[in-house]
C-alpha atoms as a PDB file:
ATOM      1  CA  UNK A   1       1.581 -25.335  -6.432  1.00  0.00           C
ATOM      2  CA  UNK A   2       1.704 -23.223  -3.439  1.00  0.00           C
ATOM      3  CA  UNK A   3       0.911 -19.178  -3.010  1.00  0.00           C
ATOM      4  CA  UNK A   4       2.972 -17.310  -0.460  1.00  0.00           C
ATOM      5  CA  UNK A   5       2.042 -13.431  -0.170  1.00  0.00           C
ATOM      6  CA  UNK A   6       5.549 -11.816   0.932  1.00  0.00           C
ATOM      7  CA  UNK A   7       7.472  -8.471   0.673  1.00  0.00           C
ATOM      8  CA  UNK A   8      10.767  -7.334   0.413  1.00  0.00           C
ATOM      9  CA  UNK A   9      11.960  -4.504   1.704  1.00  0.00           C
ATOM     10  CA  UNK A  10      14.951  -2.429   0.004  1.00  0.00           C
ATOM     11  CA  UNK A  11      17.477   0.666   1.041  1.00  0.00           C
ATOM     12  CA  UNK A  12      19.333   2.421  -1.791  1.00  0.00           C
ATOM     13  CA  UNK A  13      22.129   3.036  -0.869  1.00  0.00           C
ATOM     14  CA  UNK A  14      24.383   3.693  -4.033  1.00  0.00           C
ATOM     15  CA  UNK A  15      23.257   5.367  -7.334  1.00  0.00           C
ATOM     16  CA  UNK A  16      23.495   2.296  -9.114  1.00  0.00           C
ATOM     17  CA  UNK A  17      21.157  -0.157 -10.442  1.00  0.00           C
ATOM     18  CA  UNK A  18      19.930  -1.799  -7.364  1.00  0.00           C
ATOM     19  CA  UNK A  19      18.255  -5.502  -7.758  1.00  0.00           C
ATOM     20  CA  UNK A  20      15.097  -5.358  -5.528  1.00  0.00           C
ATOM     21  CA  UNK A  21      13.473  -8.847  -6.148  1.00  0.00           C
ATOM     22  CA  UNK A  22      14.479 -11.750  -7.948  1.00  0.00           C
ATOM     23  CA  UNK A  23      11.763 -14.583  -9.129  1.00  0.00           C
ATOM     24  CA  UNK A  24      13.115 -17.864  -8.820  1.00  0.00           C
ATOM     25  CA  UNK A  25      13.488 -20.330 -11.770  1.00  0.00           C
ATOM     26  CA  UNK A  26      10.763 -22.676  -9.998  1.00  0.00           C
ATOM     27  CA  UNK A  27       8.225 -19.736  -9.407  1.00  0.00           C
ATOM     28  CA  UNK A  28       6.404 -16.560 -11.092  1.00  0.00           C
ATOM     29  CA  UNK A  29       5.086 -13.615  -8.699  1.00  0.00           C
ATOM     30  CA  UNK A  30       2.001 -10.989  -9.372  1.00  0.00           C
ATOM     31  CA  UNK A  31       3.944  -7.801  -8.073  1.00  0.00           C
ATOM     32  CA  UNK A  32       0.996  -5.429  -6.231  1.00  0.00           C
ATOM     33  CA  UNK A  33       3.191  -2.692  -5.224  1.00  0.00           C
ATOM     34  CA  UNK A  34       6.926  -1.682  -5.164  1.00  0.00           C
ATOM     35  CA  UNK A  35       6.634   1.397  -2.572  1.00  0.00           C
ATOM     36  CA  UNK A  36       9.426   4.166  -2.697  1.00  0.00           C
ATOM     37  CA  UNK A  37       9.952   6.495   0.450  1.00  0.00           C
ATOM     38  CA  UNK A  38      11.754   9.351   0.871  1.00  0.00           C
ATOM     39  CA  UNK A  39      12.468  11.443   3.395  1.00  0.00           C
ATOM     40  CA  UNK A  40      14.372  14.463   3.068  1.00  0.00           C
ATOM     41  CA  UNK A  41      14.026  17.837   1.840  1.00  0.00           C
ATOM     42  CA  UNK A  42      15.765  17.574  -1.782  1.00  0.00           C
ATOM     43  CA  UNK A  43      13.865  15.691  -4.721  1.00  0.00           C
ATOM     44  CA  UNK A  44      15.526  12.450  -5.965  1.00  0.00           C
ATOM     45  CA  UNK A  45      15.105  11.335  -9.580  1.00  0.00           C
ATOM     46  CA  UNK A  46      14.235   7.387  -9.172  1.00  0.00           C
ATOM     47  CA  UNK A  47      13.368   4.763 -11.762  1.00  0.00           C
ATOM     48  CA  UNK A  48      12.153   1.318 -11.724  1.00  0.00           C
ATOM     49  CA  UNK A  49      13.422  -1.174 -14.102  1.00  0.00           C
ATOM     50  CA  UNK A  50      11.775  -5.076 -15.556  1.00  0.00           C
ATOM     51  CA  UNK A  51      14.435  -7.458 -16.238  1.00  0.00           C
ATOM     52  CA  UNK A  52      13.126 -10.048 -18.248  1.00  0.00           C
ATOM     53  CA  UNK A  53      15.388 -13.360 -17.973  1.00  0.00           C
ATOM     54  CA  UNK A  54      17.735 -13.661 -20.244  1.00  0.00           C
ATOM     55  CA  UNK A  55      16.672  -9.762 -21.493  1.00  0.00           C
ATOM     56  CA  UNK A  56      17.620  -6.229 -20.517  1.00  0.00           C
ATOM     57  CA  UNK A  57      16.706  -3.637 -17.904  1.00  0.00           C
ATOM     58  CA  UNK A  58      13.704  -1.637 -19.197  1.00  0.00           C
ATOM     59  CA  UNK A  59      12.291   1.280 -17.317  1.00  0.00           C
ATOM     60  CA  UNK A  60       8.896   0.541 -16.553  1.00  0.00           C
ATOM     61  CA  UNK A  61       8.328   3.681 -13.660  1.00  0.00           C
ATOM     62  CA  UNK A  62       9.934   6.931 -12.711  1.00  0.00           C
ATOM     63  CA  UNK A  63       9.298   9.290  -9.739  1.00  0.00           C
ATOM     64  CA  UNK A  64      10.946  12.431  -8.870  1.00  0.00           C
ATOM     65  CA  UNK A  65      10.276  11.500  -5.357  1.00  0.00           C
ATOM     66  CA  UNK A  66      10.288  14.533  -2.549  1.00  0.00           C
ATOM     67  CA  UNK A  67       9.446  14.485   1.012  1.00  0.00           C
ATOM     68  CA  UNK A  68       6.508  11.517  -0.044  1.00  0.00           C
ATOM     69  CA  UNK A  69       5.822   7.589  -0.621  1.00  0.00           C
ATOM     70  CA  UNK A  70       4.945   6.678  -4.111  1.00  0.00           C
ATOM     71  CA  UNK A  71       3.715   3.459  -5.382  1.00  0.00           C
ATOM     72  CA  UNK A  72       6.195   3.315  -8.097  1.00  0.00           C
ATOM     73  CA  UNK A  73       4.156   0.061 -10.313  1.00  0.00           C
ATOM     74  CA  UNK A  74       1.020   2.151 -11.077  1.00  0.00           C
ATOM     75  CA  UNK A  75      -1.133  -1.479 -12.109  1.00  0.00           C
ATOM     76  CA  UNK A  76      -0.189  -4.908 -11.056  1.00  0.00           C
ATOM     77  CA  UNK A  77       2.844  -6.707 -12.852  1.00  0.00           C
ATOM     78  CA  UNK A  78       2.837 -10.357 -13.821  1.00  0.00           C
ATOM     79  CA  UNK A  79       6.636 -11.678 -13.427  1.00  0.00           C
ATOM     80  CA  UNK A  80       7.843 -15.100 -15.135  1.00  0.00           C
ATOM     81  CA  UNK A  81      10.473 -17.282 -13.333  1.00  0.00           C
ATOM     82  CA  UNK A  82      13.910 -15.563 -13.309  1.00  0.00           C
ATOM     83  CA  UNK A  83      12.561 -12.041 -14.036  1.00  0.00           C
ATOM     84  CA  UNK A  84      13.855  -9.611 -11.901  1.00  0.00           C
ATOM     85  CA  UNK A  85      12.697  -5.794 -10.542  1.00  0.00           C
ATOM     86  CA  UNK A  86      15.553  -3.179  -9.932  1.00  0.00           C
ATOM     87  CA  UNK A  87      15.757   0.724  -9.140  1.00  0.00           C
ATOM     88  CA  UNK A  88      18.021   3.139  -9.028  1.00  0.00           C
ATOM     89  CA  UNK A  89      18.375   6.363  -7.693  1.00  0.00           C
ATOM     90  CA  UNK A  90      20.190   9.927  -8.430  1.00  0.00           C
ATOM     91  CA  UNK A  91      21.033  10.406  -4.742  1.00  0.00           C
ATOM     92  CA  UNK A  92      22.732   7.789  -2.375  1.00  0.00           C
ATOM     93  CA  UNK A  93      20.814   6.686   1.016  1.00  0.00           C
ATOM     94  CA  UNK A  94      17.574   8.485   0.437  1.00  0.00           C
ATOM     95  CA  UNK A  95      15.235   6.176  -1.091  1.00  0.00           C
ATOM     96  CA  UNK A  96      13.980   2.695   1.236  1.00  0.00           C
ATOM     97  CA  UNK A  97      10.819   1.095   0.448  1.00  0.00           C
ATOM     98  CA  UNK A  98       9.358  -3.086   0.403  1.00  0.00           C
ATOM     99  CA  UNK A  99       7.788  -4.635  -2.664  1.00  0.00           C
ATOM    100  CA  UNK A 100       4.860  -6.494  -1.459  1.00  0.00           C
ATOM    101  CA  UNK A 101       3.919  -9.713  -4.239  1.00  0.00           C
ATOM    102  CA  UNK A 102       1.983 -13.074  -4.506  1.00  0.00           C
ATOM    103  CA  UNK A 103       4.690 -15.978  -5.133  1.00  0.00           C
ATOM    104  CA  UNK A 104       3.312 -18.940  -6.801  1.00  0.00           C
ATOM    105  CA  UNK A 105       5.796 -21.598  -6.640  1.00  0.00           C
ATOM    106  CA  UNK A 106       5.645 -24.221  -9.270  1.00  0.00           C
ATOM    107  CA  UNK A 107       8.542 -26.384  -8.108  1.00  0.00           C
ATOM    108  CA  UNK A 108       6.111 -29.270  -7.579  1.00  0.00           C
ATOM    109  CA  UNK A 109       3.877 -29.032 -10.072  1.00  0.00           C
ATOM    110  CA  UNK A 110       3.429 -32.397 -12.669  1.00  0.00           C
ATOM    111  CA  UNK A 111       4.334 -31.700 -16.660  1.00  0.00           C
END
């Protein structure tokens, strides 16, 4: 079992449900932060969803984000293998940000 600290970074560019990480089937991940900027003068409503695998998308944040970077997980979040984190905003091309996590992979772990 290995640990890799890593982020992804993300650019919304439509107002649709945007997948910003994926945990893979051999792994889990402790999520620390999914940070949200924006940059320009009008707020944009933005959410952040948990898909659990094999669930649906539940909103687990929401920012009305304007002219500021948010943390939009407020505590830590403990993802199993094939969960996955999306957002989605109200305006096109305003909202970038990175989700830094902790990726345990368990691909050669015994049992």
């Amino acid at each position: 079992m290995t640990i890799q600290y890593k982020s992804e970074v993300f650019d919304l560019t439509t107002t649709n449900l945007t997948t910003v990480l994926t945990v893979a089937t051999s792994a889990v991940a402790i999520v620390k932060t999914v940070q949200a900027v924006h940059d320009t003068a009008s707020a944009v409503d933005t959410d952040l969803f948990l898909k659990k695998s094999g669930g649906s998308n539940v909103i687990i944040g929401h920012e009305d984000l304007n002219k500021e970077t948010v943390n939009m997980l407020k505590n830590t979040l403990n993802l199993e293998a094939g969960d996955v984190i999306k957002m989605q905003a109200g305006t096109a091309n305003e909202i970038t940000g990175a989700v830094s996590y902790a990726l345990i992979d368990r691909s050669q772990q015994n049992g």
